[in-house]
PDB file of N, CA and C in Angstrom:
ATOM      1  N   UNK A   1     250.592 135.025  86.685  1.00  0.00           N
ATOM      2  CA  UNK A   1     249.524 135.771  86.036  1.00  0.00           C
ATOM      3  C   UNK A   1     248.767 136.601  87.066  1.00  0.00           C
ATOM      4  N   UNK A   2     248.029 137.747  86.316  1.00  0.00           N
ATOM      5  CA  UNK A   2     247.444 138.337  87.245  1.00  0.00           C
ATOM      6  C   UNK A   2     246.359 137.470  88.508  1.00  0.00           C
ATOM      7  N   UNK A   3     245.436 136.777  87.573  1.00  0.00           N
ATOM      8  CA  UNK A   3     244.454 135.817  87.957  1.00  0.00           C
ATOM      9  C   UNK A   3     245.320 135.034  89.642  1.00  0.00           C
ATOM     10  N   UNK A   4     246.339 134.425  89.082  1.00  0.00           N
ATOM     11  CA  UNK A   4     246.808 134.038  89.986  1.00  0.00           C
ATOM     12  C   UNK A   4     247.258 134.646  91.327  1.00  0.00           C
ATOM     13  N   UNK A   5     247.760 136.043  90.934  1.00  0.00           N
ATOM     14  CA  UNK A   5     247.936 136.593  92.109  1.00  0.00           C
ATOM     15  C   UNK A   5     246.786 137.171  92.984  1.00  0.00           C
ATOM     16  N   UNK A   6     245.863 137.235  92.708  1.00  0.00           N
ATOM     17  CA  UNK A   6     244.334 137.550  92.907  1.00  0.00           C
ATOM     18  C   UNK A   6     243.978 136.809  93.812  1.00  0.00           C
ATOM     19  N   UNK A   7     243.761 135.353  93.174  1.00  0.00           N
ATOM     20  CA  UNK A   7     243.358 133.976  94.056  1.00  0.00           C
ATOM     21  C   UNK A   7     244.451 133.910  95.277  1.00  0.00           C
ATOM     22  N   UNK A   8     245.727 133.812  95.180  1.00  0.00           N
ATOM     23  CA  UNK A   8     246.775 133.707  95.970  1.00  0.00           C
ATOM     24  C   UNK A   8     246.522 134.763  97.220  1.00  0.00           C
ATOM     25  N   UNK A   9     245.854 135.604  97.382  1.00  0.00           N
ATOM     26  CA  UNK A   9     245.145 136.820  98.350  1.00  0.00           C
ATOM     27  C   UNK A   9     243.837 136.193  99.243  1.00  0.00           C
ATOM     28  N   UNK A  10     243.415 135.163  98.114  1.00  0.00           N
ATOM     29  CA  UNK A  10     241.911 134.610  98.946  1.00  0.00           C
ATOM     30  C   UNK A  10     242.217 133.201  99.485  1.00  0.00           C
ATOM     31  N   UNK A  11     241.177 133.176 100.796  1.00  0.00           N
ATOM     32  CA  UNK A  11     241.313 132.056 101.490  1.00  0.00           C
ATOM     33  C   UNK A  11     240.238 131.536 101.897  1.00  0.00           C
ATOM     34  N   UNK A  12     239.794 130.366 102.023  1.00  0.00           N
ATOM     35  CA  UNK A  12     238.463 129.900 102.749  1.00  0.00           C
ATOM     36  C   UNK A  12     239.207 128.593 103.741  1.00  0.00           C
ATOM     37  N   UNK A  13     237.706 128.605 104.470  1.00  0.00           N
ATOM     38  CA  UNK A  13     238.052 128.068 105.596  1.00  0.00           C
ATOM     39  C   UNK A  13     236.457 127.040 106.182  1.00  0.00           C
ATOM     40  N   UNK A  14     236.527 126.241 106.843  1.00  0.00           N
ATOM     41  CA  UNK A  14     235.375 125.576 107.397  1.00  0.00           C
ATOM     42  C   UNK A  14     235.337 126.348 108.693  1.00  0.00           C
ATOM     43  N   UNK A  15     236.584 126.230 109.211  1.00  0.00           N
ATOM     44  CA  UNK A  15     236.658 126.844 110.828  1.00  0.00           C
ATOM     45  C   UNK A  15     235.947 128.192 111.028  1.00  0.00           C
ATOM     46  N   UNK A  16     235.429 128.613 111.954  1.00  0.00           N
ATOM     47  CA  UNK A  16     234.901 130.069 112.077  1.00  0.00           C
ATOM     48  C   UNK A  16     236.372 130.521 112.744  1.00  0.00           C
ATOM     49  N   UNK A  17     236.686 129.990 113.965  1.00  0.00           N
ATOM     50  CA  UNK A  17     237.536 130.214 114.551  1.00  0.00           C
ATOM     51  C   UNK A  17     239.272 130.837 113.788  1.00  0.00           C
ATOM     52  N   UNK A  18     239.233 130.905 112.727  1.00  0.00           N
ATOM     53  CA  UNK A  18     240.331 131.333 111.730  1.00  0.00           C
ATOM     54  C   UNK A  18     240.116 132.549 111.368  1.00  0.00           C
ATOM     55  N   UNK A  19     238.732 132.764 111.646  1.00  0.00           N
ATOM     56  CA  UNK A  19     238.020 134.425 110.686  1.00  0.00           C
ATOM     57  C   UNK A  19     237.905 135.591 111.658  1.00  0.00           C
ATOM     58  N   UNK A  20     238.877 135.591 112.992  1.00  0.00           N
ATOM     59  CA  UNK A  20     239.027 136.197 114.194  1.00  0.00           C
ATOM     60  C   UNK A  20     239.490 137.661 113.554  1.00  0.00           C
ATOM     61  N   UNK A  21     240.357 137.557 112.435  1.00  0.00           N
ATOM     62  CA  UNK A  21     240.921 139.198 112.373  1.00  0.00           C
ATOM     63  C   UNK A  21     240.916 139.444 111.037  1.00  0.00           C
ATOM     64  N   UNK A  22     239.679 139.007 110.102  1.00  0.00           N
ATOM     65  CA  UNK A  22     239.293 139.042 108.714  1.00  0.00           C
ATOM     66  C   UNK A  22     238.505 140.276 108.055  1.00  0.00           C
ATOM     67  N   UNK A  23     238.720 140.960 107.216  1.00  0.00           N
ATOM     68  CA  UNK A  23     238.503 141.676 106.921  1.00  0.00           C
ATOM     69  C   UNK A  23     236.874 141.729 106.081  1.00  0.00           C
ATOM     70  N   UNK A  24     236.575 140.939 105.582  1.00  0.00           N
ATOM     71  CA  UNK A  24     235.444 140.506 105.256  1.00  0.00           C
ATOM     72  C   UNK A  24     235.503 139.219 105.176  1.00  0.00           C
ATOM     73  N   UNK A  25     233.963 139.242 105.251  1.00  0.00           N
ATOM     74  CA  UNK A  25     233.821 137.507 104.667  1.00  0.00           C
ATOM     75  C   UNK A  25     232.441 137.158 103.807  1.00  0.00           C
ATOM     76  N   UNK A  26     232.636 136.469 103.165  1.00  0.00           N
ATOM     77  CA  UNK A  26     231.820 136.207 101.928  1.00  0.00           C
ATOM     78  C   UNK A  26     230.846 135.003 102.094  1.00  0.00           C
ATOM     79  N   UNK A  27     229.403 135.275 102.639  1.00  0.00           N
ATOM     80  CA  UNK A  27     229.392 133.780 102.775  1.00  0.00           C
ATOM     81  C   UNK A  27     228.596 133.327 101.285  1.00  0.00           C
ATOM     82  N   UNK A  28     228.709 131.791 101.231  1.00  0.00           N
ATOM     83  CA  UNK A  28     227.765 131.042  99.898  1.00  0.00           C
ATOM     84  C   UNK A  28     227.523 129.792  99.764  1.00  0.00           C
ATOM     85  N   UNK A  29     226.327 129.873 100.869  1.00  0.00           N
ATOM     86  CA  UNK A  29     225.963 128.805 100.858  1.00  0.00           C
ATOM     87  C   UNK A  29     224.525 128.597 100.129  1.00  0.00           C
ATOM     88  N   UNK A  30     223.493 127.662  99.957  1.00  0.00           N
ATOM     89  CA  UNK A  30     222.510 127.666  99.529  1.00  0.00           C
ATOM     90  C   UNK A  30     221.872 128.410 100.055  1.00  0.00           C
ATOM     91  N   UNK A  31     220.656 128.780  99.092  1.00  0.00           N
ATOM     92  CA  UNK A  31     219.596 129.908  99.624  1.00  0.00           C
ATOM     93  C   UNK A  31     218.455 129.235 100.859  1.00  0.00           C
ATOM     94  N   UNK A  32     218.902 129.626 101.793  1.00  0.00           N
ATOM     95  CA  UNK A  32     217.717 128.921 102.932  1.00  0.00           C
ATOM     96  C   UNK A  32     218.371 130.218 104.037  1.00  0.00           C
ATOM     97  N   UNK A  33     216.973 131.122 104.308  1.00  0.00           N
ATOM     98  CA  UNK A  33     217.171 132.027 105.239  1.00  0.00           C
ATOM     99  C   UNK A  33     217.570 131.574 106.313  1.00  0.00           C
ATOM    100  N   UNK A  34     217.080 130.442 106.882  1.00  0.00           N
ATOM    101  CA  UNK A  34     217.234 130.118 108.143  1.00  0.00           C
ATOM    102  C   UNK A  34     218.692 129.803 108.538  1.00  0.00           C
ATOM    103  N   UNK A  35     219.398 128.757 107.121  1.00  0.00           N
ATOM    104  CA  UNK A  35     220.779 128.238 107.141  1.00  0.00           C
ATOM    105  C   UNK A  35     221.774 129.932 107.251  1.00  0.00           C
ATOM    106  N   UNK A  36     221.383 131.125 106.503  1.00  0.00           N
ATOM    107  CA  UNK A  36     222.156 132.066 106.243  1.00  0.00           C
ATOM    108  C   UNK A  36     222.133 132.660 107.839  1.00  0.00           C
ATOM    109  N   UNK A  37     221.048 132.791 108.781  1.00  0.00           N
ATOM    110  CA  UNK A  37     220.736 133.193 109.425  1.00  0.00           C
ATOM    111  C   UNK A  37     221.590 133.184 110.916  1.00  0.00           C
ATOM    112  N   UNK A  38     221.406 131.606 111.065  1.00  0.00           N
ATOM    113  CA  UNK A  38     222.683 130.640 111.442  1.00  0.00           C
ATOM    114  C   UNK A  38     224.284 131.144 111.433  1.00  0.00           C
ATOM    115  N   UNK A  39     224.428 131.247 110.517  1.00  0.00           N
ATOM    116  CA  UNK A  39     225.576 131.447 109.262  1.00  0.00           C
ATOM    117  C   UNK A  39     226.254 133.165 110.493  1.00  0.00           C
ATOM    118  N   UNK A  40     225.502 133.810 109.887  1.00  0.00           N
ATOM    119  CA  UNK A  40     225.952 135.283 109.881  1.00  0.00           C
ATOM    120  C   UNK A  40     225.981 135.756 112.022  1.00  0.00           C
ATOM    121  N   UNK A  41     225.227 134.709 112.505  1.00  0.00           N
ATOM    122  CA  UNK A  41     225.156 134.666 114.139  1.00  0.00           C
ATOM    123  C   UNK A  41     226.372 134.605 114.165  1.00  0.00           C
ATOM    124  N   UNK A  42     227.110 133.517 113.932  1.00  0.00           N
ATOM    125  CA  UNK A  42     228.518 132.770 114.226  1.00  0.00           C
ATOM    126  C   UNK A  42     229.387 133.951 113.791  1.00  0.00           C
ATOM    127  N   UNK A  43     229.240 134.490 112.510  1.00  0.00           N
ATOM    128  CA  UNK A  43     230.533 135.180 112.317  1.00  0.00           C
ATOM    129  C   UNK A  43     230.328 136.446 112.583  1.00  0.00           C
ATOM    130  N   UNK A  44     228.876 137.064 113.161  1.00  0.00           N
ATOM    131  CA  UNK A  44     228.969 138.220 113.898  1.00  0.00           C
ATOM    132  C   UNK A  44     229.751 138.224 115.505  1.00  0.00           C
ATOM    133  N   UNK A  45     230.038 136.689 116.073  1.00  0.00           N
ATOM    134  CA  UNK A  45     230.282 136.467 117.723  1.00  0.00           C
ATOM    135  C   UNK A  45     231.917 136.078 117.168  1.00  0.00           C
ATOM    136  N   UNK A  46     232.415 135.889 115.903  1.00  0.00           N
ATOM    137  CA  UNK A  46     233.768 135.256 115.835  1.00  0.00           C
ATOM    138  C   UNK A  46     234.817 136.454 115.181  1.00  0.00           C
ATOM    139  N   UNK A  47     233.918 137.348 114.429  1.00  0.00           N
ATOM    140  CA  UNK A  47     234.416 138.647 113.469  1.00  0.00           C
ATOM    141  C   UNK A  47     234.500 139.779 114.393  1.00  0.00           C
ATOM    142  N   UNK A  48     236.158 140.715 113.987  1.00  0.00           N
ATOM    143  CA  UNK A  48     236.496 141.756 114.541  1.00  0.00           C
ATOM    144  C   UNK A  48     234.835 142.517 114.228  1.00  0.00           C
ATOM    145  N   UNK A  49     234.589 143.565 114.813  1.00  0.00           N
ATOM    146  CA  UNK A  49     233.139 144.145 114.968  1.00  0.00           C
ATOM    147  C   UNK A  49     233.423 145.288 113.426  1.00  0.00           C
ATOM    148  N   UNK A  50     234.478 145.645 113.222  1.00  0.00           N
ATOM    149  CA  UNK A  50     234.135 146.314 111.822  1.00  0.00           C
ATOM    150  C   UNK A  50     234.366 145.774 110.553  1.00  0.00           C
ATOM    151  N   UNK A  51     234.557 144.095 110.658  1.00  0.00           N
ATOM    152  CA  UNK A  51     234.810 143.178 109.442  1.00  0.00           C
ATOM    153  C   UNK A  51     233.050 143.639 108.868  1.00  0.00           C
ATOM    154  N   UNK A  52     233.461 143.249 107.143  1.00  0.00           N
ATOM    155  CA  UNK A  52     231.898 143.400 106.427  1.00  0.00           C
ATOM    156  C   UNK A  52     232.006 141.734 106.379  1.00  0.00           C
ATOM    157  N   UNK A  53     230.353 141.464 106.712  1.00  0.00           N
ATOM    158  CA  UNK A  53     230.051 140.388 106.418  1.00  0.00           C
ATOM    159  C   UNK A  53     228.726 140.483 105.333  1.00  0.00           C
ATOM    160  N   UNK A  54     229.273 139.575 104.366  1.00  0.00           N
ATOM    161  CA  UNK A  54     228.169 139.634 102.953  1.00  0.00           C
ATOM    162  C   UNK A  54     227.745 138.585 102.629  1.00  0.00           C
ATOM    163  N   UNK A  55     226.621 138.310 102.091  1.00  0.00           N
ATOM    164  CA  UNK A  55     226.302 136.932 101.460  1.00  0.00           C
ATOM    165  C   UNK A  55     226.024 136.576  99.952  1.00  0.00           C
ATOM    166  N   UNK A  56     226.270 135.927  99.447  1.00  0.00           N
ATOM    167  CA  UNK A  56     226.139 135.465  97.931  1.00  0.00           C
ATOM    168  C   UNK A  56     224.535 135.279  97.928  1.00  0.00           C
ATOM    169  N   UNK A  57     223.567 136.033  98.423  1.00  0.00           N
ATOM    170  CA  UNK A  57     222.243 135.690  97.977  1.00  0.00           C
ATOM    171  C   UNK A  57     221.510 136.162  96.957  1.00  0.00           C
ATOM    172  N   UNK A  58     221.008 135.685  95.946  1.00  0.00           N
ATOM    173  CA  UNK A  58     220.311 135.909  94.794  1.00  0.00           C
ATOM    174  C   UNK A  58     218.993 136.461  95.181  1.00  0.00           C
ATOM    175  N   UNK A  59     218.428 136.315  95.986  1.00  0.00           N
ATOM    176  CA  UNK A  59     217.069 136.724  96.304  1.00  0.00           C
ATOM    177  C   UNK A  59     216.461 136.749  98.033  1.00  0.00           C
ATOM    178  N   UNK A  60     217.186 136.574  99.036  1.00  0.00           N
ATOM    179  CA  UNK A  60     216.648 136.841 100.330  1.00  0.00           C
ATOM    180  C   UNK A  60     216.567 137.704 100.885  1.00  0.00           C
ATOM    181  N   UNK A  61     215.912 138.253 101.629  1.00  0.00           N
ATOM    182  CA  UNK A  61     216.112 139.830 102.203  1.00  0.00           C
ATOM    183  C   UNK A  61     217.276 140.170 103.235  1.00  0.00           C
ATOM    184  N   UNK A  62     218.393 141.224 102.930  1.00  0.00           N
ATOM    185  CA  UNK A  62     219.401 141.136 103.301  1.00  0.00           C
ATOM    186  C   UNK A  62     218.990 141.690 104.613  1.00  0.00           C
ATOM    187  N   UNK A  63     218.247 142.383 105.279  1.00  0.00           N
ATOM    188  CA  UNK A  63     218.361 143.289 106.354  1.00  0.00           C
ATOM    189  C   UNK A  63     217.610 141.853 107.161  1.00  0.00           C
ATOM    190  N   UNK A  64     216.848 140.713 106.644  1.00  0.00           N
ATOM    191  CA  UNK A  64     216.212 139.647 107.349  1.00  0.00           C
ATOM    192  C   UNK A  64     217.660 139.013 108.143  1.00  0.00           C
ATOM    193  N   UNK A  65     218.682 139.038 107.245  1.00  0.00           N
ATOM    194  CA  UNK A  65     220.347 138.351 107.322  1.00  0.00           C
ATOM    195  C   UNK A  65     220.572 139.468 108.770  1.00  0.00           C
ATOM    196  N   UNK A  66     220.941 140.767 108.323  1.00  0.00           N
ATOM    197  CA  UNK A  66     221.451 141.788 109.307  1.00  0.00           C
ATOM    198  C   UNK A  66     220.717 141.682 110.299  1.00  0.00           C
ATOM    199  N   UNK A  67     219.808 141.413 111.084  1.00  0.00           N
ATOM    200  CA  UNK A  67     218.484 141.662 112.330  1.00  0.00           C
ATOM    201  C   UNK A  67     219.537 140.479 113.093  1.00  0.00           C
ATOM    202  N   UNK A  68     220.044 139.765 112.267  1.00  0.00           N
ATOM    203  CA  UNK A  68     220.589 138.562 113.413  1.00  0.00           C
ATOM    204  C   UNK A  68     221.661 138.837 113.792  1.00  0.00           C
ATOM    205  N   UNK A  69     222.347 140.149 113.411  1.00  0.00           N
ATOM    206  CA  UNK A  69     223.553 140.573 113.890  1.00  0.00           C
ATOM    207  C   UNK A  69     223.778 141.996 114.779  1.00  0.00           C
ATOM    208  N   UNK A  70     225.230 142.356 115.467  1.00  0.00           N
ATOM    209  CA  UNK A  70     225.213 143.557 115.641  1.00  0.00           C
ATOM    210  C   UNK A  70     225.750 144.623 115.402  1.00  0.00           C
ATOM    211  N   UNK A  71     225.621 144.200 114.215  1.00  0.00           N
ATOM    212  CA  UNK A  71     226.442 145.154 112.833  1.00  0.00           C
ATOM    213  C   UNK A  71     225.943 145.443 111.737  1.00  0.00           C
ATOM    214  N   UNK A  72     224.733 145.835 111.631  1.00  0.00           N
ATOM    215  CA  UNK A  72     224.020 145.813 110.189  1.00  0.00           C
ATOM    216  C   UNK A  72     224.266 146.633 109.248  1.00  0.00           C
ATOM    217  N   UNK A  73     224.369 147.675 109.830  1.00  0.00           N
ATOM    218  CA  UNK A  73     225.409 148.417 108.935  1.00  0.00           C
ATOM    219  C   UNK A  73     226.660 147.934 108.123  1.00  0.00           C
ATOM    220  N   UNK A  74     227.349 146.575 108.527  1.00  0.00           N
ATOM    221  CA  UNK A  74     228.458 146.220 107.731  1.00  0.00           C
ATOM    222  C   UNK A  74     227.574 145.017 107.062  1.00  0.00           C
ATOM    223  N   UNK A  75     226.406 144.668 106.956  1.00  0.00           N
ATOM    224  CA  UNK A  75     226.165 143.610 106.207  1.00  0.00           C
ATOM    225  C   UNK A  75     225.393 144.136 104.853  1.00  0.00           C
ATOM    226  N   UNK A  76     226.005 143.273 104.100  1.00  0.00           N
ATOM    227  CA  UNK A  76     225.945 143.725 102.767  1.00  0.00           C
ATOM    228  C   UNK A  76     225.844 141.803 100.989  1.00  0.00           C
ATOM    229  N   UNK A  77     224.563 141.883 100.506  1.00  0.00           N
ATOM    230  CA  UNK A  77     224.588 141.104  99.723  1.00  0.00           C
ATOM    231  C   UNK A  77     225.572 141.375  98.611  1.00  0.00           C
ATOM    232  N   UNK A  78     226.322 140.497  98.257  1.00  0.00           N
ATOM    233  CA  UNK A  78     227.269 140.300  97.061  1.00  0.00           C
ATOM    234  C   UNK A  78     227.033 138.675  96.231  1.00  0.00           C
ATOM    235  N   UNK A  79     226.215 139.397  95.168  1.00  0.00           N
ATOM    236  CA  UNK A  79     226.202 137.953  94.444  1.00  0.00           C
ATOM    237  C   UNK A  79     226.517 138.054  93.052  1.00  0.00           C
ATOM    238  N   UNK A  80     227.230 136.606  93.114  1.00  0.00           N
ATOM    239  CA  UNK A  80     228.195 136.314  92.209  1.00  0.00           C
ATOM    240  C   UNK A  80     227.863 135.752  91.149  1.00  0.00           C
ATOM    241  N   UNK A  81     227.406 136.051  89.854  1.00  0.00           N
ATOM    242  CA  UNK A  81     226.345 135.328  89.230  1.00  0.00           C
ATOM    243  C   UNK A  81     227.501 134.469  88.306  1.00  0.00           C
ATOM    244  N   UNK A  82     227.186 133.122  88.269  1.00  0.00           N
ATOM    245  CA  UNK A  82     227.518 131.504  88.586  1.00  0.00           C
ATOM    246  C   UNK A  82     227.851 131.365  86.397  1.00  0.00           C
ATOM    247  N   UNK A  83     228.612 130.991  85.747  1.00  0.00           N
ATOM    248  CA  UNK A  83     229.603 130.476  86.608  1.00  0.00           C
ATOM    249  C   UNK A  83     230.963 131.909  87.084  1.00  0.00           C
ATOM    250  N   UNK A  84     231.087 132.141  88.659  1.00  0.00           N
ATOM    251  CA  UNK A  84     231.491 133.455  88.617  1.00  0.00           C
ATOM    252  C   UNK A  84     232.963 133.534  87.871  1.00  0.00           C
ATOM    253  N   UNK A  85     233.770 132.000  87.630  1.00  0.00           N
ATOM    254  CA  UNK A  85     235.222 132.614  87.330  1.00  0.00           C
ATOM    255  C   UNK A  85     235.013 133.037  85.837  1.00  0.00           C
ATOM    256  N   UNK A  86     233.764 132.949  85.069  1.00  0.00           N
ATOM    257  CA  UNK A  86     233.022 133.105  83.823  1.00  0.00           C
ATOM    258  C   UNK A  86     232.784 134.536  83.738  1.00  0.00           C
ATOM    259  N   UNK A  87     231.579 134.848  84.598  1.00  0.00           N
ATOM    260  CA  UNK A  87     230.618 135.894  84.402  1.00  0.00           C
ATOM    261  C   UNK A  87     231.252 137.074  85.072  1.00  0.00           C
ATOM    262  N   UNK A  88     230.760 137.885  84.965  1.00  0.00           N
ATOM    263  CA  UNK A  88     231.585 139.244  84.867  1.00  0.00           C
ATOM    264  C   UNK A  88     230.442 140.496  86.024  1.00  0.00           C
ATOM    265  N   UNK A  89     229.478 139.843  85.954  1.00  0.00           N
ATOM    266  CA  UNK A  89     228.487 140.448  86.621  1.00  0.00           C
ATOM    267  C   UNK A  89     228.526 140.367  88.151  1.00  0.00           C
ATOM    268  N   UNK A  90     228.678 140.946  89.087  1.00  0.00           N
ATOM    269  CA  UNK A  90     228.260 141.260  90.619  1.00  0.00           C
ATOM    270  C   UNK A  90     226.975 142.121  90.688  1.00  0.00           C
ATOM    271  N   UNK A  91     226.492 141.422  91.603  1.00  0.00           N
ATOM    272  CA  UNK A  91     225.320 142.644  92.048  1.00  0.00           C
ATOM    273  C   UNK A  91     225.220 142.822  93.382  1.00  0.00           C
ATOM    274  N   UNK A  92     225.423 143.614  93.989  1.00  0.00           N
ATOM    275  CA  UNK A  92     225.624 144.331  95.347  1.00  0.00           C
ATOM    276  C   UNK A  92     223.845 144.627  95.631  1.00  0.00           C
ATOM    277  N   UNK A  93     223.896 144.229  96.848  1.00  0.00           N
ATOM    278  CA  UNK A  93     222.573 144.000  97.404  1.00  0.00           C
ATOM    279  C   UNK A  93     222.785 144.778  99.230  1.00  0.00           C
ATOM    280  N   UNK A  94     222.079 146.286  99.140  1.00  0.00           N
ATOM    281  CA  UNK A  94     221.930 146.669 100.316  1.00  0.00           C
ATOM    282  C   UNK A  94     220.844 146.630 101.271  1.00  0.00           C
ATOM    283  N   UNK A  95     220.926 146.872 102.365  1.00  0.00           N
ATOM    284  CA  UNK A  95     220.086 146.655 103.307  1.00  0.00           C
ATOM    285  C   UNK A  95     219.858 148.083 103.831  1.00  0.00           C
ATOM    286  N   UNK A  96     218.779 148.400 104.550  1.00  0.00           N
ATOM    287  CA  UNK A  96     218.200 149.925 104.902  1.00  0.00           C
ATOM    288  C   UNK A  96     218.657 150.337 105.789  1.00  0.00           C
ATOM    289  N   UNK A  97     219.780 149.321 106.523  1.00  0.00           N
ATOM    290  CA  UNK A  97     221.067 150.124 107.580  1.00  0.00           C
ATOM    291  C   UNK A  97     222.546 149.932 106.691  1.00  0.00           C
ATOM    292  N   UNK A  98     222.758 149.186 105.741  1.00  0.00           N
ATOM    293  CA  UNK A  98     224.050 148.967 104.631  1.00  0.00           C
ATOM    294  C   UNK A  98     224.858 150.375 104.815  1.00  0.00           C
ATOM    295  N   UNK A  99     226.058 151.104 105.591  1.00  0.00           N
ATOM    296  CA  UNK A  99     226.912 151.777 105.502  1.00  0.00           C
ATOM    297  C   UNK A  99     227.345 152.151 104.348  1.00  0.00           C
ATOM    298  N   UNK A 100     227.570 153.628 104.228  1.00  0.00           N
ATOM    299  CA  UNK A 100     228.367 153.817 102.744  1.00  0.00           C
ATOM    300  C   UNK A 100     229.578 153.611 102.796  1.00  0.00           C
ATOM    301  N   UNK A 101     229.941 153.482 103.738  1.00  0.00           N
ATOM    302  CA  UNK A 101     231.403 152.573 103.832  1.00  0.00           C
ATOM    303  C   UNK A 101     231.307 151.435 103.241  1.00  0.00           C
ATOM    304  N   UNK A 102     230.177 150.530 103.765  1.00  0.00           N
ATOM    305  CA  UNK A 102     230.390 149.020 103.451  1.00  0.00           C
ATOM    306  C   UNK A 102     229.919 149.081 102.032  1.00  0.00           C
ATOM    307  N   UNK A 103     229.273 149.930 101.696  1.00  0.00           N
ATOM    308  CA  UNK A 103     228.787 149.795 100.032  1.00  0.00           C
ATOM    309  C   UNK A 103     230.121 150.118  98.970  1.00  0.00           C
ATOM    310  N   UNK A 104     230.734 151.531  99.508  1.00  0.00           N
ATOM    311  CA  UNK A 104     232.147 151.417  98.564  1.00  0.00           C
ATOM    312  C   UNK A 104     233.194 150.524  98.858  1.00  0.00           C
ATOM    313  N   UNK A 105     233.186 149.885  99.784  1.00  0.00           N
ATOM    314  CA  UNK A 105     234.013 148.769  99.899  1.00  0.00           C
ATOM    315  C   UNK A 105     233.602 147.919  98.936  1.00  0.00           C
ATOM    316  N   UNK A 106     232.625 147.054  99.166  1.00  0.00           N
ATOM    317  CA  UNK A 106     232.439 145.682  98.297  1.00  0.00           C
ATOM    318  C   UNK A 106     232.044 146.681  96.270  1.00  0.00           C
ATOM    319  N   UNK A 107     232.118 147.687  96.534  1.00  0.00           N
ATOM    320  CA  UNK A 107     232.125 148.348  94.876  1.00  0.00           C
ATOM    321  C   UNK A 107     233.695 148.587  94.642  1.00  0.00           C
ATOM    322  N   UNK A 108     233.948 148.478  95.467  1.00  0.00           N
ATOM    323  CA  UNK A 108     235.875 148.204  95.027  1.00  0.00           C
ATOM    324  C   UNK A 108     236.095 147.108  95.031  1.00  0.00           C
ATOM    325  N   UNK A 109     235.876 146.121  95.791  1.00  0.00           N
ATOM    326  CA  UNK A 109     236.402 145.130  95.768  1.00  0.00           C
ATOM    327  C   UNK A 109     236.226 144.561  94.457  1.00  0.00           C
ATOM    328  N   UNK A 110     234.850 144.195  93.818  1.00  0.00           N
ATOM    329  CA  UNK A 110     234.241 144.193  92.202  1.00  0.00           C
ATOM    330  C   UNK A 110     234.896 144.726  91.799  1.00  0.00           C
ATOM    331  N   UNK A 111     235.487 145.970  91.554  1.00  0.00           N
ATOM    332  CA  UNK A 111     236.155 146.237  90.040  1.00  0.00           C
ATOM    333  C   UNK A 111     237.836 146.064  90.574  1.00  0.00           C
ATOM    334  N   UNK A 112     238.010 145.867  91.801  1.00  0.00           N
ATOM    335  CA  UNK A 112     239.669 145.183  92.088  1.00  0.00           C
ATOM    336  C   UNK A 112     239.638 143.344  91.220  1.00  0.00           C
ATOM    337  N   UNK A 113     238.316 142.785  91.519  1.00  0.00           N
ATOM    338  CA  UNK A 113     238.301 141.531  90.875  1.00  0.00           C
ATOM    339  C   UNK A 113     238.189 141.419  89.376  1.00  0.00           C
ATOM    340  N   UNK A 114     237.491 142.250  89.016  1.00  0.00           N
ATOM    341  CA  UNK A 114     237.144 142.679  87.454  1.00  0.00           C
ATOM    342  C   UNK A 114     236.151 142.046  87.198  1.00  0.00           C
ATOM    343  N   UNK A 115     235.002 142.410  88.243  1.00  0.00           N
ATOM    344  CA  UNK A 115     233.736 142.559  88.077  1.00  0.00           C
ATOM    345  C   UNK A 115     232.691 143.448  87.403  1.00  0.00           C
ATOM    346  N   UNK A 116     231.917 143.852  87.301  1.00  0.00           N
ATOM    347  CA  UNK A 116     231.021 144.729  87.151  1.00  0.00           C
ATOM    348  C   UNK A 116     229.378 144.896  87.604  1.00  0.00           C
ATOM    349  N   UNK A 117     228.685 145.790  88.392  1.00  0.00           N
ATOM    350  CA  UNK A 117     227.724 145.329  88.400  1.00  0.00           C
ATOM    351  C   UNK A 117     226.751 146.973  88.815  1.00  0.00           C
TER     352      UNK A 117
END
């Protein structure tokens, strides 16, 4: 099925050390700036420098996320409103350095998933 071949494309991982030549990465973890903050250090020092790194946040300030990196321009909120293999909705969340690169990227990626937002 399509579905299947979709998922069969995605991968997660605990390791940072795996996300060396990744094209994006999605993080989603609970909402705690400090934990995201953490979060986006590691995979700005482990991620090729033009991977997008995004976060599933519903409400934190994304450019608070980007200040901890040195790529803000590729950081970009993508949230997945829950339950996502359900809901149909994405909402793309930019930051006041967010690339229009990195913005039509993750707006493709949504309607490659058959999202909308």
């Amino acid at each position: 099925s399509k579905a299947s071949q979709q998922m069969s494309r995605l991968s997660s991982t605990m390791d940072y050390s795996q996300l060396s030549d990744v094209d994006m990465v999605i993080e989603a973890v609970f909402e705690s700036l400090k934990l995201k903050k953490e979060i986006f250090q590691k995979l700005d020092s482990v991620t090729k420098p033009q991977a997008i790194l995004a976060s599933n946040t519903s409400g934190l300030d994304v450019d608070k996320i980007a200040a901890v990196t040195k790529r803000p321009d590729k950081v970009v909120g993508t949230h997945f409103f829950a339950p996502a293999n359900i809901m149909h909705l994405l909402e793309n969340i930019y930051g006041k350095h967010t690339s229009a690169e990195t913005i039509a990227t993750v707006m493709q990626l949504g309607t490659t998933i058959g999202k909308v937002g």
